[in-house]
C-alpha atoms as a PDB file:
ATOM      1  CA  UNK A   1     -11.972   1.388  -5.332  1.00  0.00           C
ATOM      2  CA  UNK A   2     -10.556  -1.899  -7.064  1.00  0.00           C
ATOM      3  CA  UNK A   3      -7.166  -1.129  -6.234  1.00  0.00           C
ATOM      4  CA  UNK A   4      -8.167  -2.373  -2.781  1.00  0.00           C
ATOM      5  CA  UNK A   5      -9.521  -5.413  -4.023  1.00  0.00           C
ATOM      6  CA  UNK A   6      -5.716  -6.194  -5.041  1.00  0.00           C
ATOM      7  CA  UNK A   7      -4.240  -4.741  -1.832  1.00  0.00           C
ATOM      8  CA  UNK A   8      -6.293  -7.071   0.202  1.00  0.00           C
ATOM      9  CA  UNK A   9      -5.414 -10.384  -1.931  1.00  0.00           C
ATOM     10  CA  UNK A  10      -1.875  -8.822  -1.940  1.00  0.00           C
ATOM     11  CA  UNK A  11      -1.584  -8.859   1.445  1.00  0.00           C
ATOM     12  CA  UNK A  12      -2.501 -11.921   2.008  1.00  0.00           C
ATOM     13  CA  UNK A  13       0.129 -12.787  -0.355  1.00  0.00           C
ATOM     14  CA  UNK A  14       3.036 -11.067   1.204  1.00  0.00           C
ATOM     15  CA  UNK A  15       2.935 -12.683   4.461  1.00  0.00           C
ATOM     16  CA  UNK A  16       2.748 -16.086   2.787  1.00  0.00           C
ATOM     17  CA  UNK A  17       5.170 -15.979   0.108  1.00  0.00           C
ATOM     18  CA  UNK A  18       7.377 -14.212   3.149  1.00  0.00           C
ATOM     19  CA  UNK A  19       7.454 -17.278   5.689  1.00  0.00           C
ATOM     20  CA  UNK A  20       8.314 -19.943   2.884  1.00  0.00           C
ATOM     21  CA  UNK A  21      11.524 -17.622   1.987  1.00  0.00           C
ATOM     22  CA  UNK A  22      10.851 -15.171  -0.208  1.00  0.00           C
ATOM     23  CA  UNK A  23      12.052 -12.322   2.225  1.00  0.00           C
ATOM     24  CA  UNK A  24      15.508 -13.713   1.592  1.00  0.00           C
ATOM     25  CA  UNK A  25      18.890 -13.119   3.968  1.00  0.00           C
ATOM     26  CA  UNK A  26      21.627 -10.608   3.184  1.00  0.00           C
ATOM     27  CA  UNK A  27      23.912 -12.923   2.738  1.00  0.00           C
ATOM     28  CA  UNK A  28      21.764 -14.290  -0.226  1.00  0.00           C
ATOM     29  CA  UNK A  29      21.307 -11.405  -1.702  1.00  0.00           C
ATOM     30  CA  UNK A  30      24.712 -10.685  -2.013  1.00  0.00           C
ATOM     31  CA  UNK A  31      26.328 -13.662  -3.835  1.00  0.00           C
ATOM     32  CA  UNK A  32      22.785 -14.996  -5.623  1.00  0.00           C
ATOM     33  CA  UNK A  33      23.067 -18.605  -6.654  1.00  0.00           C
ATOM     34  CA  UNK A  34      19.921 -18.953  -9.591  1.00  0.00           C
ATOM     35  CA  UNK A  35      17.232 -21.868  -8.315  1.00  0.00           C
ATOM     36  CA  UNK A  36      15.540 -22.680 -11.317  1.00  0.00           C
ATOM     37  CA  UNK A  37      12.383 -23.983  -9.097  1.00  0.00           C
ATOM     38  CA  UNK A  38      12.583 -20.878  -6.924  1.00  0.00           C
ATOM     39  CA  UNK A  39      12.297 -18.974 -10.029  1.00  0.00           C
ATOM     40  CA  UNK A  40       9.626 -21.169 -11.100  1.00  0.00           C
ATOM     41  CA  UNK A  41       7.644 -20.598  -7.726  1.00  0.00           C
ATOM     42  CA  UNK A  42       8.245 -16.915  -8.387  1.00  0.00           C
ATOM     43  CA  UNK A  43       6.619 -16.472 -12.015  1.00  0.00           C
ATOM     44  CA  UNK A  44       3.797 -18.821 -11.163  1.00  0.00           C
ATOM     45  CA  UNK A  45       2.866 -16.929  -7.769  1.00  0.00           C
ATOM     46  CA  UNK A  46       3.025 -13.498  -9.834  1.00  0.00           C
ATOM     47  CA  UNK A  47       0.654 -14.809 -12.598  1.00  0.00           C
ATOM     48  CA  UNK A  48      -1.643 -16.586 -10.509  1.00  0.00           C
ATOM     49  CA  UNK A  49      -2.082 -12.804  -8.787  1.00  0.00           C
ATOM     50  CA  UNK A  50      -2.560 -11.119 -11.667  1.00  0.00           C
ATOM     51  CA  UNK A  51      -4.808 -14.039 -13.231  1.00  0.00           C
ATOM     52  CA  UNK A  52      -7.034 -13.886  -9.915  1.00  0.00           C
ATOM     53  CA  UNK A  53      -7.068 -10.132  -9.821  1.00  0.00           C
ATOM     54  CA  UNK A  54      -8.441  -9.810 -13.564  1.00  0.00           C
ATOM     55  CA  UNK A  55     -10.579 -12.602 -13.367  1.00  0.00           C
ATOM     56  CA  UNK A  56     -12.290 -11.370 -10.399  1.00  0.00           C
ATOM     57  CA  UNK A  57     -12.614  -7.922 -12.025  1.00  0.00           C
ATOM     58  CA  UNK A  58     -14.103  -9.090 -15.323  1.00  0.00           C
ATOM     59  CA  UNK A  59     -16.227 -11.603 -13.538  1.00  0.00           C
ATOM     60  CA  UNK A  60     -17.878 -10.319 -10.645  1.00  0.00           C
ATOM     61  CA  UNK A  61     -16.619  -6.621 -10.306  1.00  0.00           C
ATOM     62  CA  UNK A  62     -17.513  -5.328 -13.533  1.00  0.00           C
ATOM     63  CA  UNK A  63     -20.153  -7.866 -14.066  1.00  0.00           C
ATOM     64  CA  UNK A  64     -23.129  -5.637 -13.880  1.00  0.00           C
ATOM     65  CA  UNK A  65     -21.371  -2.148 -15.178  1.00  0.00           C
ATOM     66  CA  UNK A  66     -22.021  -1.041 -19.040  1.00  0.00           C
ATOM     67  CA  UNK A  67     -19.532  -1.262 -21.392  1.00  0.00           C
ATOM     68  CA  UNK A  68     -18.452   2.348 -22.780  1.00  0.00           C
ATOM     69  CA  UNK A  69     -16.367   3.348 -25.688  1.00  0.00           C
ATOM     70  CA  UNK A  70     -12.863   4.393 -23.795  1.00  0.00           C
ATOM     71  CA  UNK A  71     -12.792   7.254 -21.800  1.00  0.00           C
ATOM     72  CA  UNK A  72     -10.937   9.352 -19.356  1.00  0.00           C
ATOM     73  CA  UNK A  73     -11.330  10.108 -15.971  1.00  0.00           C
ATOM     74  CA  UNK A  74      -9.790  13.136 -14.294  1.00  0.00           C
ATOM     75  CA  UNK A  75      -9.859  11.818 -10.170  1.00  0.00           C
ATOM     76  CA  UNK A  76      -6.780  13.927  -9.139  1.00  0.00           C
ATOM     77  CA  UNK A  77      -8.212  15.668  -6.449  1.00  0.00           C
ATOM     78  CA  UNK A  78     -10.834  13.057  -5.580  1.00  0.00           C
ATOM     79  CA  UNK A  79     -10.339  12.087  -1.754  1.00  0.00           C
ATOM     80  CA  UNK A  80      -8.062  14.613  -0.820  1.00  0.00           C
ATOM     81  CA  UNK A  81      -5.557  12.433  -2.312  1.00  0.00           C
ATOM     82  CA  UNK A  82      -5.802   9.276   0.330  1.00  0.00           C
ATOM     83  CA  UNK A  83      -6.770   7.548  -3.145  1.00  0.00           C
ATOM     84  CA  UNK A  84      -3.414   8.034  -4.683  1.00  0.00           C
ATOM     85  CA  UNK A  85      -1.093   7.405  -1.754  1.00  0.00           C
ATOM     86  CA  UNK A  86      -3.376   3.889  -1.793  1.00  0.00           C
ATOM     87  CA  UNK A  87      -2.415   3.383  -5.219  1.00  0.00           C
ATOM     88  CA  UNK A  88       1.624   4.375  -4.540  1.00  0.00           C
ATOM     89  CA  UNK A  89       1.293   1.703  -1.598  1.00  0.00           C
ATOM     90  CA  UNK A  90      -0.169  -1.195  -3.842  1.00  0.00           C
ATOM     91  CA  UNK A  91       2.344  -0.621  -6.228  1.00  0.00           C
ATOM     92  CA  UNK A  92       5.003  -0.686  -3.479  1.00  0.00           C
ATOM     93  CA  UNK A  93       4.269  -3.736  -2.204  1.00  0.00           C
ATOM     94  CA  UNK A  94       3.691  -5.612  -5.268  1.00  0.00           C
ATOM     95  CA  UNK A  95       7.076  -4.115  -6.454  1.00  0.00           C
ATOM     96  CA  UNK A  96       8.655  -4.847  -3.368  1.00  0.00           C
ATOM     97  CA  UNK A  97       7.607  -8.468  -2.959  1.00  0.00           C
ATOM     98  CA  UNK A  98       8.733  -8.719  -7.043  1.00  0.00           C
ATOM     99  CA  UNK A  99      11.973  -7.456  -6.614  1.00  0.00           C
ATOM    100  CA  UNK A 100      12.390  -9.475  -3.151  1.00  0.00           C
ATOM    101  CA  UNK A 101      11.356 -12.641  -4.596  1.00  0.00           C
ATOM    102  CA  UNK A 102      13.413 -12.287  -7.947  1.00  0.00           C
ATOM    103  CA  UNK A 103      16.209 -11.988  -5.124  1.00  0.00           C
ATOM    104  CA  UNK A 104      15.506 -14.831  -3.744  1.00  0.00           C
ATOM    105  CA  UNK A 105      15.409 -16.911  -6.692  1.00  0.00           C
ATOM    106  CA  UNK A 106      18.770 -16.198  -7.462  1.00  0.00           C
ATOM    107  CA  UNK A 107      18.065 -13.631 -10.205  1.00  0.00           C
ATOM    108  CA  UNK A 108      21.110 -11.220 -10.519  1.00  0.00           C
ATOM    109  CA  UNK A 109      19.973  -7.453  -9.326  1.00  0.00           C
ATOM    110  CA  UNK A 110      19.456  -5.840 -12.397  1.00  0.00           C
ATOM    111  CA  UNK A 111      16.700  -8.364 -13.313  1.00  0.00           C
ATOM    112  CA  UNK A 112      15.161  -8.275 -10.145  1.00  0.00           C
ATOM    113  CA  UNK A 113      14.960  -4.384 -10.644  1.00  0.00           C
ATOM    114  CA  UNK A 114      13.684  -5.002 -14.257  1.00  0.00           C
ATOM    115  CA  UNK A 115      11.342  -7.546 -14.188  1.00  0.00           C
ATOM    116  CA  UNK A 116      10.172  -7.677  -9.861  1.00  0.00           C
ATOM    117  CA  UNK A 117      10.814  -3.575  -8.989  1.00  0.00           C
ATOM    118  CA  UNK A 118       8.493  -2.841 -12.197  1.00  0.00           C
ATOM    119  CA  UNK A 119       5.659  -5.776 -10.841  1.00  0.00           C
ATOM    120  CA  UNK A 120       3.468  -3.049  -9.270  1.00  0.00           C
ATOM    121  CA  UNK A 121       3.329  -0.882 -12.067  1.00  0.00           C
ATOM    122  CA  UNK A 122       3.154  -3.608 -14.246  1.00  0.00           C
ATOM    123  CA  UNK A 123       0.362  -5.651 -12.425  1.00  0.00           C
ATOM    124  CA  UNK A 124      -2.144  -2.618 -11.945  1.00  0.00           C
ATOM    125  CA  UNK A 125      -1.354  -0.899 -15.479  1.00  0.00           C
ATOM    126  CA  UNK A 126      -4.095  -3.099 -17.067  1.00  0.00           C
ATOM    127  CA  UNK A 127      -6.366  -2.600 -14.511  1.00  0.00           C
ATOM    128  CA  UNK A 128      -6.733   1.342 -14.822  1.00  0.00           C
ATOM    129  CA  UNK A 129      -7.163   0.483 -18.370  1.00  0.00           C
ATOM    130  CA  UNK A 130     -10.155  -1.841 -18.255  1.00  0.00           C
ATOM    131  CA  UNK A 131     -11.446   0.841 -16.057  1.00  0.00           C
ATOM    132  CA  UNK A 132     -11.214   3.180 -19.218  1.00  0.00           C
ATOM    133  CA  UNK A 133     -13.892   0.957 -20.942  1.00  0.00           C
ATOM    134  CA  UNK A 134     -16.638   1.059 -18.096  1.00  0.00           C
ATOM    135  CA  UNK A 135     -19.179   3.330 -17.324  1.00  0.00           C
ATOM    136  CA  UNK A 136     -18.754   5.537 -14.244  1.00  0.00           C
ATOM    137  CA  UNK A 137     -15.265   4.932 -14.107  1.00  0.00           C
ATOM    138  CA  UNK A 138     -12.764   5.694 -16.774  1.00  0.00           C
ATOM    139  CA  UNK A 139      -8.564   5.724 -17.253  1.00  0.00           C
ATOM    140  CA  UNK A 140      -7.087   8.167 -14.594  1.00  0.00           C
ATOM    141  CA  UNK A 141      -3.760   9.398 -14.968  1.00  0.00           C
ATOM    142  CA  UNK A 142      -2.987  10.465 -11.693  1.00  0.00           C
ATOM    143  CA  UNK A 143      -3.905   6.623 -10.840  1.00  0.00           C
ATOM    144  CA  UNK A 144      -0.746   5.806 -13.833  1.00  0.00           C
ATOM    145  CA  UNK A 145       1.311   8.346 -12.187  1.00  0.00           C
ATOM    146  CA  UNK A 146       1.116   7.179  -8.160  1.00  0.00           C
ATOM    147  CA  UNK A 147       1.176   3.575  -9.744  1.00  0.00           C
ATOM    148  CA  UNK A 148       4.930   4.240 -11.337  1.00  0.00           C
ATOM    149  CA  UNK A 149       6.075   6.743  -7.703  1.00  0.00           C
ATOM    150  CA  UNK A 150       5.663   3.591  -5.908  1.00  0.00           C
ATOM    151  CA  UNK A 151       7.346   1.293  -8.235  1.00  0.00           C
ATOM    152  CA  UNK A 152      10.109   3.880  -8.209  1.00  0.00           C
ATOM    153  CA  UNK A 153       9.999   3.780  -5.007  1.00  0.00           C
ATOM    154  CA  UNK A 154      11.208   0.756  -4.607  1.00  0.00           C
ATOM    155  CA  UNK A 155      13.979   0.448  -7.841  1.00  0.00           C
ATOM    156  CA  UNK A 156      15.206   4.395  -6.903  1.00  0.00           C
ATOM    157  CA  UNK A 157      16.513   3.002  -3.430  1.00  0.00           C
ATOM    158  CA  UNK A 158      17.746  -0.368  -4.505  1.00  0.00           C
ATOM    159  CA  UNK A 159      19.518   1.798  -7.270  1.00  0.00           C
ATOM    160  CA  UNK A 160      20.768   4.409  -4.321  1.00  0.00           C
ATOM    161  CA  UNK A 161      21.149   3.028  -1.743  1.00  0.00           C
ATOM    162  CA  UNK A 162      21.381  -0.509  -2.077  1.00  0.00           C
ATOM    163  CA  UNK A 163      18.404  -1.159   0.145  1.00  0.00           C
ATOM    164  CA  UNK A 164      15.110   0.140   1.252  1.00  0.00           C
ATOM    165  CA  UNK A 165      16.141   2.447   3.690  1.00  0.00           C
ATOM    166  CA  UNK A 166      12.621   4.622   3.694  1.00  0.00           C
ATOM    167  CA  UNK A 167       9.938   1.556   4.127  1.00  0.00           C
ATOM    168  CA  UNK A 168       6.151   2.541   2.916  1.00  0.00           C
ATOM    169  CA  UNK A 169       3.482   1.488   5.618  1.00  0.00           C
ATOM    170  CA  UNK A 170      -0.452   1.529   6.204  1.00  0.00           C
ATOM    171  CA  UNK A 171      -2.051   1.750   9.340  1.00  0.00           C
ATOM    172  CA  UNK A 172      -6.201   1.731   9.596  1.00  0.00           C
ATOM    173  CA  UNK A 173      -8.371   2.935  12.268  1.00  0.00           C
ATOM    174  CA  UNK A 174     -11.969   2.879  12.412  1.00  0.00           C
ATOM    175  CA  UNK A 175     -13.317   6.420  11.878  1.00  0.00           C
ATOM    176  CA  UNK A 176     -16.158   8.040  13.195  1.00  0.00           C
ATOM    177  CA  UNK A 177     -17.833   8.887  10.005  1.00  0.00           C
ATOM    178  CA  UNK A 178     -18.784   5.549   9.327  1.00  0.00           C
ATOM    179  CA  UNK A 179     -21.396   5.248  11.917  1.00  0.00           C
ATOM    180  CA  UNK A 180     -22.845   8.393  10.133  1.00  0.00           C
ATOM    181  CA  UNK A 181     -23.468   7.291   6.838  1.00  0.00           C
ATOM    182  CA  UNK A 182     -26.026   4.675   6.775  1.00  0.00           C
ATOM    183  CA  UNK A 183     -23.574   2.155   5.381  1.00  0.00           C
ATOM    184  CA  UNK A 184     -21.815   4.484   2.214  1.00  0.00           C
ATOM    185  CA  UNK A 185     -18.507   3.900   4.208  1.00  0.00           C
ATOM    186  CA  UNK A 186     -19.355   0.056   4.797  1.00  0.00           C
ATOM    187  CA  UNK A 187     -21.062  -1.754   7.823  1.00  0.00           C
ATOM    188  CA  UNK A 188     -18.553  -4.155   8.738  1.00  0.00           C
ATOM    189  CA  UNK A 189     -14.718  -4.060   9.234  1.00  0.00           C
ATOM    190  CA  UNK A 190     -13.624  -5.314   6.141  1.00  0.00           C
ATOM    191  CA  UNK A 191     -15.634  -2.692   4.190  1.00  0.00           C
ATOM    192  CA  UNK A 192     -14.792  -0.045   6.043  1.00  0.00           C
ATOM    193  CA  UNK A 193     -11.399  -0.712   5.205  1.00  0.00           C
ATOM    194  CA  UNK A 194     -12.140  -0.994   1.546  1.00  0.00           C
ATOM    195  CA  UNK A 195     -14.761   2.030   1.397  1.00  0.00           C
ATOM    196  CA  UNK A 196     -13.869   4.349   4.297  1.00  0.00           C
ATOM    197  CA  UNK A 197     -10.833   6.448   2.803  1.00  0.00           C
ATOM    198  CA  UNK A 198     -11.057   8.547   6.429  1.00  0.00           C
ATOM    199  CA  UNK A 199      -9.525   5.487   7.735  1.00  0.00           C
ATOM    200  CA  UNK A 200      -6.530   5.082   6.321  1.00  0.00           C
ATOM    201  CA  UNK A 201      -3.396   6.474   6.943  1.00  0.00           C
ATOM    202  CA  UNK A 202       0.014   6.086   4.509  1.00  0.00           C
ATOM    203  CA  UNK A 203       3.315   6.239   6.210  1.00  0.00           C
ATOM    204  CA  UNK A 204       6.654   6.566   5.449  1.00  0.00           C
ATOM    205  CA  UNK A 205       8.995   5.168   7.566  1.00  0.00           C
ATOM    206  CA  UNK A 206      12.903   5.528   7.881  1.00  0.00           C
ATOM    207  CA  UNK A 207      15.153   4.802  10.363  1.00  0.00           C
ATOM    208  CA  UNK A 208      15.976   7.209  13.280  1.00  0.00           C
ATOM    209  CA  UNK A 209      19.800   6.403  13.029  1.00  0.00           C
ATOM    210  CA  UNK A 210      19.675   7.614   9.126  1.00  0.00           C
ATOM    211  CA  UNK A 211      18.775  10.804  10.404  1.00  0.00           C
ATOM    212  CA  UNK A 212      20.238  11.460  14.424  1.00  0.00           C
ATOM    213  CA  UNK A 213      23.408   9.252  14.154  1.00  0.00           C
ATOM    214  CA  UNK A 214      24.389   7.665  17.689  1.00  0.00           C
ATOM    215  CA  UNK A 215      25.009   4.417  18.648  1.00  0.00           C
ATOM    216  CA  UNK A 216      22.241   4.102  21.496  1.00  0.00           C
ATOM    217  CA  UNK A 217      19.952   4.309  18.774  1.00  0.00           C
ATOM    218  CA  UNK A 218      19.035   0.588  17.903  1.00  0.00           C
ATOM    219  CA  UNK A 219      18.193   0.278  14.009  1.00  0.00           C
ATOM    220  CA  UNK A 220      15.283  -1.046  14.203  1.00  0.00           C
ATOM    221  CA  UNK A 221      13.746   2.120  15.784  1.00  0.00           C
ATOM    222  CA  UNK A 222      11.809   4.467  12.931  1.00  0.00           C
ATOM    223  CA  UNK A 223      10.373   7.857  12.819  1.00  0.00           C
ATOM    224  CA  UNK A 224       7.588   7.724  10.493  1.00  0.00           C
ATOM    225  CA  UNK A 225       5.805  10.732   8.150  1.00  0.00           C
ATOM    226  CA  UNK A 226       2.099   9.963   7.473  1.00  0.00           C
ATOM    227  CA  UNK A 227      -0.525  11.379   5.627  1.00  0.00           C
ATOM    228  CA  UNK A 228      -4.561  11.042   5.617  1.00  0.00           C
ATOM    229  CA  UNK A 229      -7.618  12.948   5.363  1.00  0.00           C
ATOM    230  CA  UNK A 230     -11.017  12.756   7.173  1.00  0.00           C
ATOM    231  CA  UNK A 231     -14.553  14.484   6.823  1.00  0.00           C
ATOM    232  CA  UNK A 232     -14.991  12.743   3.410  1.00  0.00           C
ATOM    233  CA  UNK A 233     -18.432  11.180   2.657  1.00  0.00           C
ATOM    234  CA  UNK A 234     -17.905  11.270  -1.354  1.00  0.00           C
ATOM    235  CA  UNK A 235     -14.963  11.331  -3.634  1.00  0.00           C
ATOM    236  CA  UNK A 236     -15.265  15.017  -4.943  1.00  0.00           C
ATOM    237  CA  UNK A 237     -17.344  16.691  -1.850  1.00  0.00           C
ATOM    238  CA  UNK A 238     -20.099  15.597   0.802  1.00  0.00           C
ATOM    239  CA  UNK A 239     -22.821  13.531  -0.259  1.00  0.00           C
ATOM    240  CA  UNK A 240     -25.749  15.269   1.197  1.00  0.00           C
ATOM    241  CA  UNK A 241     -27.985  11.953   1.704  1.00  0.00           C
ATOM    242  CA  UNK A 242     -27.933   7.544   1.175  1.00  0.00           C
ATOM    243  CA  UNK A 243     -30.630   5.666   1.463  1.00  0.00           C
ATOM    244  CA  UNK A 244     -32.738   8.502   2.509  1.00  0.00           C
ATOM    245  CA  UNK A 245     -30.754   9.412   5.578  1.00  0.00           C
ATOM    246  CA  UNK A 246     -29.693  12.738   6.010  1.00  0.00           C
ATOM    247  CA  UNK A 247     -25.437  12.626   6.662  1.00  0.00           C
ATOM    248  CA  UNK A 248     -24.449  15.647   8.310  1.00  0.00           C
ATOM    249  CA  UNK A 249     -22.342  18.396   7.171  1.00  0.00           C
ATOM    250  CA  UNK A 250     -18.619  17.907   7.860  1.00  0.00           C
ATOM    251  CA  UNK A 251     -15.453  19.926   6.769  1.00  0.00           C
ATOM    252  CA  UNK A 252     -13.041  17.755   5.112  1.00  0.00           C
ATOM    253  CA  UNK A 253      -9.528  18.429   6.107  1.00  0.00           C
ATOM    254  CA  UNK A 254      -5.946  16.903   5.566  1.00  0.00           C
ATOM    255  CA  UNK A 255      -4.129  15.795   8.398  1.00  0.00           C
ATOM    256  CA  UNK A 256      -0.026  15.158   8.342  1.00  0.00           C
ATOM    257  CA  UNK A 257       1.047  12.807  11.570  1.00  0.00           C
ATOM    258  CA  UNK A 258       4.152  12.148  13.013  1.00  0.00           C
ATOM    259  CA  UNK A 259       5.146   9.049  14.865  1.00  0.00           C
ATOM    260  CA  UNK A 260       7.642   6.147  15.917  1.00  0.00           C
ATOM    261  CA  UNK A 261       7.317   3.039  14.542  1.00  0.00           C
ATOM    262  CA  UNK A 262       9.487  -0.626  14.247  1.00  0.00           C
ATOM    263  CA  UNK A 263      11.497  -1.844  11.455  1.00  0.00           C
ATOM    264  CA  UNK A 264      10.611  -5.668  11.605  1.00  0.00           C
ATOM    265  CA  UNK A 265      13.032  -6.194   8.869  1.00  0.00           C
ATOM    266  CA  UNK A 266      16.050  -5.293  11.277  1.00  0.00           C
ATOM    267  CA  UNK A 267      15.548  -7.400  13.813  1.00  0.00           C
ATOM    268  CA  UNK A 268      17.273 -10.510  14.033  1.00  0.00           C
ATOM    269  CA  UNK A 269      16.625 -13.609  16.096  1.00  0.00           C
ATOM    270  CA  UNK A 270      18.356 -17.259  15.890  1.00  0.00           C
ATOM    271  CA  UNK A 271      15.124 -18.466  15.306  1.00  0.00           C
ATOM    272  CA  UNK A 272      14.467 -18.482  11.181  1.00  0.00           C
ATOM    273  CA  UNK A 273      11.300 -19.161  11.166  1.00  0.00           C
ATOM    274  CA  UNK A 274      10.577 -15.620  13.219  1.00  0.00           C
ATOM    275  CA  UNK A 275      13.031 -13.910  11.276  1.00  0.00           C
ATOM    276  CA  UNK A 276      10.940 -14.640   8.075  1.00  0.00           C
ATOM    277  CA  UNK A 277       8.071 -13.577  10.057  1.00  0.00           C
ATOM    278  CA  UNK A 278       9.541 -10.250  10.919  1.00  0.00           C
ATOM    279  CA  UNK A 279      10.328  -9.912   7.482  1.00  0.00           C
ATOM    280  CA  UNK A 280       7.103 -10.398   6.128  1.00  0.00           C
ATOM    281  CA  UNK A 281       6.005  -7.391   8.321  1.00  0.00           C
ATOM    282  CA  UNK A 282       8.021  -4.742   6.743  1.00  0.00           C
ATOM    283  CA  UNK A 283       4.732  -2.811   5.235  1.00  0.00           C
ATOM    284  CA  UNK A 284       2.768  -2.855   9.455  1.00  0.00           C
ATOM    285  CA  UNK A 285       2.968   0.354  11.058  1.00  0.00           C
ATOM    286  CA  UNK A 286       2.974  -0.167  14.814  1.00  0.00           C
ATOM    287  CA  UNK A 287       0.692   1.905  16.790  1.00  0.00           C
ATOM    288  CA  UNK A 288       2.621   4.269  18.658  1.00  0.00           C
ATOM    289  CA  UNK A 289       1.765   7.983  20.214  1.00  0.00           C
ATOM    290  CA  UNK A 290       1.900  10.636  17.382  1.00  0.00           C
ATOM    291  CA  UNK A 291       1.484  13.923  16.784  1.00  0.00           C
ATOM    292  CA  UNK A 292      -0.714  15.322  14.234  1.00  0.00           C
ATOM    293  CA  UNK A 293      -1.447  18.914  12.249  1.00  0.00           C
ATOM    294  CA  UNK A 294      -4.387  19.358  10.127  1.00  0.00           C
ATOM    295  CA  UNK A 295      -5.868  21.480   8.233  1.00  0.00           C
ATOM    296  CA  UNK A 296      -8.618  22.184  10.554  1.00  0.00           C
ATOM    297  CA  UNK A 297      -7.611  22.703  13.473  1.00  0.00           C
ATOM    298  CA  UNK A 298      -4.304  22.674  13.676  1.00  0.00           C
ATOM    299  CA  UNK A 299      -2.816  20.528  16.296  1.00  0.00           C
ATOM    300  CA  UNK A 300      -3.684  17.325  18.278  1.00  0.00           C
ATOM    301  CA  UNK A 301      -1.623  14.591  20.382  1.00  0.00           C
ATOM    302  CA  UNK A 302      -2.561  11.219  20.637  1.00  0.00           C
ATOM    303  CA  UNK A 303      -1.451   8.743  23.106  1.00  0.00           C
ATOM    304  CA  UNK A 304      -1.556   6.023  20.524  1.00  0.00           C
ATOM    305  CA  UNK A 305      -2.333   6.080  16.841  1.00  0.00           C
ATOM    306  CA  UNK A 306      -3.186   2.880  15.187  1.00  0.00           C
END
């Protein structure tokens, strides 16, 4: 579960590289004058996150797991998948806030692409390799492979589209489960949303006007595709017991949700300061009503879905 380690310091780091400017205006974008102190601010922000992130992993995460010759570690199906859309959503962000802040710094588009679109990738590459070398753990490919989706993610539409017309968004809600497991899920909020994969729910989010065109649609107003699982007290199937407390059986299930949602980034104000605020919100999902079919039993409503 590391790559939530760097999804929590990452978020931090969005929303406070995105009120000092690096969620740039169009205008900017468009006719980029090079800053050689915003580029400055840019590579030191970026290394200082990945310095942190590996520092904190060889220091205190891996500090009491046994070194192993490398090995593999086949976690594909592990989760019902929740695990990879987590790792396609770090990757986006990191690759997004790259690319953004590259942007910003005056960097022309193709080396924004190249060296911010490819951050995410690039940043949690090493990190699924270390993994390789401890026990219990191991080099996944499927954790390469949703790494590099959400990294395309980003470059594909920049490449297509000129913009990032289909936003990736996470939304968490406290699940049941975790009163039932005598603290495998986590006891308090913060570890619930780092251990409790029931949870979690990955959206993707695109416009409604991209799809029904009509100018009483504003463009800020999304429809939104998510995807989560629930039931899941271990990575593989059900743990039967922790800590000598019986968990009881439950049928793990997908679930596929369908909802509205804001795009922050399209709403403008005259005040700049909330504008950079808005932009800096661009991976929130907005609780809203949805409707949901799962794979158990089949249909539910709800009046909002955080």
């Amino acid at each position: 579960m590391k790559f939530h380690l760097t999804i929590s310091l990452l978020l931090v780091l969005v929303l406070n590289i995105s009120l000092i400017g690096f969620a740039q205006s169009d205008s900017v974008s468009q006719t980029p004058i090079f800053h050689k102190g915003r580029f400055a601010a840019v590579v030191a922000t970026e290394a200082a996150l990945y310095a942190g992130t590996m520092s904190y992993l060889n220091f205190i995460w891996y500090k009491d797991e046994k070194r192993v010759p490398f090995e593999f570690y086949n976690d594909a199906k592990g989760y019902l998948q929740v695990d990879k859309f987590g790792h396609a959503y770090g990757a986006y962000l990191e690759s997004y806030v790259g690319y953004k802040a590259l942007r910003w710094s005056g960097a022309s588009k193709k080396k924004a692409l190249l060296y911010g679109g490819t951050l995410g990738f690039l940043l949690q590459s090493p990190i699924e390799i270390v993994d390789g070398f401890y026990e219990g753990w191991g080099f996944s490919w499927s954790d390469m492979a949703a790494n590099a989706v959400g990294s395309g993610m980003v470059i594909g539409q920049e490449l297509l589209f000129d913009e990032q017309i289909m936003k990736y968004k996470f939304s968490f809600r406290r699940s049941p489960y975790s009163k039932l497991a005598n603290g495998y899920l986590g006891t308090t909020f913060a570890g619930q949303i780092l251990q409790d994969y029931n949870a979690h729910t990955y959206w993707f989010s695109i416009g409604l006007n991209r799809i029904i065109r009509s100018e009483h649609i504003p463009d800020w107003l999304n429809i939104d595709v998510g995807y989560g699982a629930n039931g899941m007290f271990g990575e593989f199937e059900n743990i039967k017991k922790w800590g000598n407390v019986v968990i009881p059986p439950t049928q793990r299930y997908r679930q596929f949700l369908f909802s509205l949602d804001i795009d922050w980034t399209k709403i403008k104000t005259k005040n700049r300061f909330l504008n950079q605020v808005f932009q800096s919100m661009f991976m929130i999902k907005l609780p809203f009503p949805a409707i949901e079919i799962n794979t158990r039993n089949g249909f539910q409503l709800y009046g909002i879905y955080y």
